[in-house]
N, C-alpha and C. Protein backbone atom coordinates (compact mmCIF):
# COMPACT_ATOMS: atom_id res chain seq x y z
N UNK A 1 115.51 116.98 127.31
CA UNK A 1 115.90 116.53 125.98
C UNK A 1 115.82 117.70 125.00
N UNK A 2 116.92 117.80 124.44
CA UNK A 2 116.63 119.11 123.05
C UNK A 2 115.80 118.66 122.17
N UNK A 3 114.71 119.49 121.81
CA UNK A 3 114.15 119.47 120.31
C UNK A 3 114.48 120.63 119.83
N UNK A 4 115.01 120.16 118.42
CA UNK A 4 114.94 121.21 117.52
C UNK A 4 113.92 122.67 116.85
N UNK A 5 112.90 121.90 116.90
CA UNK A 5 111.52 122.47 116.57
C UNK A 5 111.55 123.36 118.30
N UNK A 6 111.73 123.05 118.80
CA UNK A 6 111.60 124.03 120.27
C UNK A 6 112.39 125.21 120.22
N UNK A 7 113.84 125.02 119.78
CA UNK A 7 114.28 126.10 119.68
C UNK A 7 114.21 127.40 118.34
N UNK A 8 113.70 126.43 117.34
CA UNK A 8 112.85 127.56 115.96
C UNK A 8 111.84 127.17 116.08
N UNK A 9 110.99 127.81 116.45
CA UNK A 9 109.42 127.18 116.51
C UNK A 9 108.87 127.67 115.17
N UNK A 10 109.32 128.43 114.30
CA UNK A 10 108.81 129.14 113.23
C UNK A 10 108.89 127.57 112.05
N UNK A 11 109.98 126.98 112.27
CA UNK A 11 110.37 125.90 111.56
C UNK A 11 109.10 124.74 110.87
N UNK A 12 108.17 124.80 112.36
CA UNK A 12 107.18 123.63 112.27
C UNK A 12 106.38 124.35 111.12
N UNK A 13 105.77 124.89 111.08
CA UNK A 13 104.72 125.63 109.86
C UNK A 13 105.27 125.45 108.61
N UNK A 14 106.47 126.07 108.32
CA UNK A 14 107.15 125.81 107.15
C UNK A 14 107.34 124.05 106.81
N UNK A 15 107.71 123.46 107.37
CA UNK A 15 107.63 121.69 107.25
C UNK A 15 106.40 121.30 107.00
N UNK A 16 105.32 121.88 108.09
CA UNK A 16 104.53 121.29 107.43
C UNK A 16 103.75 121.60 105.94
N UNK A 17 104.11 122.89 105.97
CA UNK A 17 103.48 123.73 104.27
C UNK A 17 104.07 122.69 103.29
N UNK A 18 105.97 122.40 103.32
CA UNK A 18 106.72 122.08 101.92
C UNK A 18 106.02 120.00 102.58
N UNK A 19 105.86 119.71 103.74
CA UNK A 19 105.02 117.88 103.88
C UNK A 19 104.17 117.83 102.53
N UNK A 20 103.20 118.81 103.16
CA UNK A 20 101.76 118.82 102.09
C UNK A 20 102.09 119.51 100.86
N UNK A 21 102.56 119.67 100.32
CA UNK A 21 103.50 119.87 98.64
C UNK A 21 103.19 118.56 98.68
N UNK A 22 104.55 117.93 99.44
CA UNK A 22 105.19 116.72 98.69
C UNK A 22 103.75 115.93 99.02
N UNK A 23 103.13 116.02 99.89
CA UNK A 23 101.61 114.98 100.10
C UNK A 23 100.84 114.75 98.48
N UNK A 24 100.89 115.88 98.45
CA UNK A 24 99.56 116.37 97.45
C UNK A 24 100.11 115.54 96.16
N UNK A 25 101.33 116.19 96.00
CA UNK A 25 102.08 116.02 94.68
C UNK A 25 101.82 114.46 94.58
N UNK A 26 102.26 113.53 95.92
CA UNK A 26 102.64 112.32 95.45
C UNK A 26 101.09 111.39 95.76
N UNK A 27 100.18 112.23 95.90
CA UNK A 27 98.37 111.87 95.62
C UNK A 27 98.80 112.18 93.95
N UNK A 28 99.02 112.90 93.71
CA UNK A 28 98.90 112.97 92.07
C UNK A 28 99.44 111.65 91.35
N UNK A 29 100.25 111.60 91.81
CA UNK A 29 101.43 110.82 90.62
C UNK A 29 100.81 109.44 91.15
N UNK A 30 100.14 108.97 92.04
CA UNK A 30 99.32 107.51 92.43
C UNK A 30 98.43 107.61 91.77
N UNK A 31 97.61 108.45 91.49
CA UNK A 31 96.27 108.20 90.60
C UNK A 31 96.31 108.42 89.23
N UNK A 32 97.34 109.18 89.00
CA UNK A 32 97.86 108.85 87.58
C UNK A 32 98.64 107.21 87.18
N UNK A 33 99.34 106.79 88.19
CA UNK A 33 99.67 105.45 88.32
C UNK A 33 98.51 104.18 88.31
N UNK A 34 97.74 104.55 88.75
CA UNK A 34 96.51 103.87 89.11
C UNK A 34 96.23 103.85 87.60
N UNK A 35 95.35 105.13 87.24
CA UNK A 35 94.48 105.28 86.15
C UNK A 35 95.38 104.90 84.91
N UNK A 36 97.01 104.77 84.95
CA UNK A 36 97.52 104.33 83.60
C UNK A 36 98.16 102.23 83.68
N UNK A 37 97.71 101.87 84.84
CA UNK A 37 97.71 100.65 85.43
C UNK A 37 98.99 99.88 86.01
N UNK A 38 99.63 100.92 86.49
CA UNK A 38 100.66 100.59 87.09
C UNK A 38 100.66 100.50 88.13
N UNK A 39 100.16 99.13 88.55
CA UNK A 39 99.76 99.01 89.84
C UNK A 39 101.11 98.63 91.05
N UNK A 40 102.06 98.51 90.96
CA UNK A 40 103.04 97.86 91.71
C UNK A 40 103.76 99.41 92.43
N UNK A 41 103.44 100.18 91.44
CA UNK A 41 103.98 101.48 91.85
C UNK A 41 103.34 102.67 93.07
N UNK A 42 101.81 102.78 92.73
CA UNK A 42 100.93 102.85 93.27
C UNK A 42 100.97 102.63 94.90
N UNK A 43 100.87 101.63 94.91
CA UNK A 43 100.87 101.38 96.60
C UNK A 43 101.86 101.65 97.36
N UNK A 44 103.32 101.96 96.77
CA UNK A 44 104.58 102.38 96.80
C UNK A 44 104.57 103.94 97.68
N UNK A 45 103.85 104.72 96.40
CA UNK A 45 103.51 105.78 96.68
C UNK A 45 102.79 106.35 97.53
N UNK A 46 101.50 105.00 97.55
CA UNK A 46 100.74 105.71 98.49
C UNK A 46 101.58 105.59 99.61
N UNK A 47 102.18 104.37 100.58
CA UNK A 47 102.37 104.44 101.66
C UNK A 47 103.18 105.89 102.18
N UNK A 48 104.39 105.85 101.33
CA UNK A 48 104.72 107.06 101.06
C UNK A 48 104.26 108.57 101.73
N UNK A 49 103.06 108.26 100.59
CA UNK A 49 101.78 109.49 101.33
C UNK A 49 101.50 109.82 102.65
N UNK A 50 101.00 108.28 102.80
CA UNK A 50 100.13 107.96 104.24
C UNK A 50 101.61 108.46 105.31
N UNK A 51 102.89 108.10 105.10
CA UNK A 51 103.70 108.40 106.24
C UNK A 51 104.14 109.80 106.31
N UNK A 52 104.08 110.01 105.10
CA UNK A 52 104.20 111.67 105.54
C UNK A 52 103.16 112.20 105.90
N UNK A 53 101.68 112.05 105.67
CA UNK A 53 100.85 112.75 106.82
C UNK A 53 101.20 112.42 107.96
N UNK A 54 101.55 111.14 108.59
CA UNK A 54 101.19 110.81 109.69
C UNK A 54 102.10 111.25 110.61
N UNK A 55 103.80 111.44 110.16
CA UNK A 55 104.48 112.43 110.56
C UNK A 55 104.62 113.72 110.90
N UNK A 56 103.22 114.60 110.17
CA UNK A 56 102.97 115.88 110.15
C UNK A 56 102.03 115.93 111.32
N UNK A 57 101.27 115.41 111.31
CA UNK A 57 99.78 115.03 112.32
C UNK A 57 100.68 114.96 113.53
N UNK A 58 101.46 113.89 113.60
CA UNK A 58 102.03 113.71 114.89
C UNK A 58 102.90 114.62 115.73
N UNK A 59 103.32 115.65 114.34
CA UNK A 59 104.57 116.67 115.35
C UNK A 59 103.26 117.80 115.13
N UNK A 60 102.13 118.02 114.98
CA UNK A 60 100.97 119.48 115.51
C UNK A 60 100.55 118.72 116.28
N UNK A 61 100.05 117.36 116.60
CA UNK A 61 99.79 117.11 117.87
C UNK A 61 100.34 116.70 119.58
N UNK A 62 101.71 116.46 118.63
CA UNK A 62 102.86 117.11 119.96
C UNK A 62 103.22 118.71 120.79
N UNK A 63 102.29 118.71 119.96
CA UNK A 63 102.62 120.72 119.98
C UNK A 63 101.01 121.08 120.14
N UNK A 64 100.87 120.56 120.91
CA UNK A 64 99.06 120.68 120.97
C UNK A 64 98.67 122.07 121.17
N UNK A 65 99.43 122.66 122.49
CA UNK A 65 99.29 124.21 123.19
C UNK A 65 99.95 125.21 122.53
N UNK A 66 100.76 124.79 121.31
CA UNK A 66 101.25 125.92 120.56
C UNK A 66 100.80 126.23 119.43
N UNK A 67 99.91 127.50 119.35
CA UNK A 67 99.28 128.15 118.36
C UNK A 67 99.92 128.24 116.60
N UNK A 68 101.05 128.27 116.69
CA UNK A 68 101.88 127.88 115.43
C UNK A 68 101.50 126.91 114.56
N UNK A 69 101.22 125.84 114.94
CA UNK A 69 101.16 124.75 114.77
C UNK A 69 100.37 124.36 114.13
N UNK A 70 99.26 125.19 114.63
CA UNK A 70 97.85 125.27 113.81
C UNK A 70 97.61 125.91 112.42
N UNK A 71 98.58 126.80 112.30
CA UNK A 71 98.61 127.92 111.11
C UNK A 71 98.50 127.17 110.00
């Protein structure tokens, strides 16, 4: 099966650097949501959050034996 990430392996590091941008960023804008009581929005966001870690987690731990990955 082709993966993409197999044939640029340089690719994975960079995805995951600009994931955790957008992670971080959209931890911000929930607890500012939170703390100004906009709660409907909030949980929106978080899930949001939660799936883009869990997308990131999942393609370095597909890539367990490749040192890149880790960077």
């Amino acid at each position: 099966m082709f993966d993409f990430l197999d044939v640029y392996p340089w690719l994975l590091p960079v995805i995951i650097f600009f994931g955790r941008v957008v992670d971080v960023s959209l931890g911000t804008l929930r607890i500012i949501f939170v703390s100004k009581g906009e709660k409907y929005k909030a949980p929106l966001i978080g899930f949001v959050e939660v799936f883009i870690w869990v997308v990131i987690i999942s393609q370095i731990l597909s890539r367990a034996n490749d040192m890149l990955a880790y960077l």
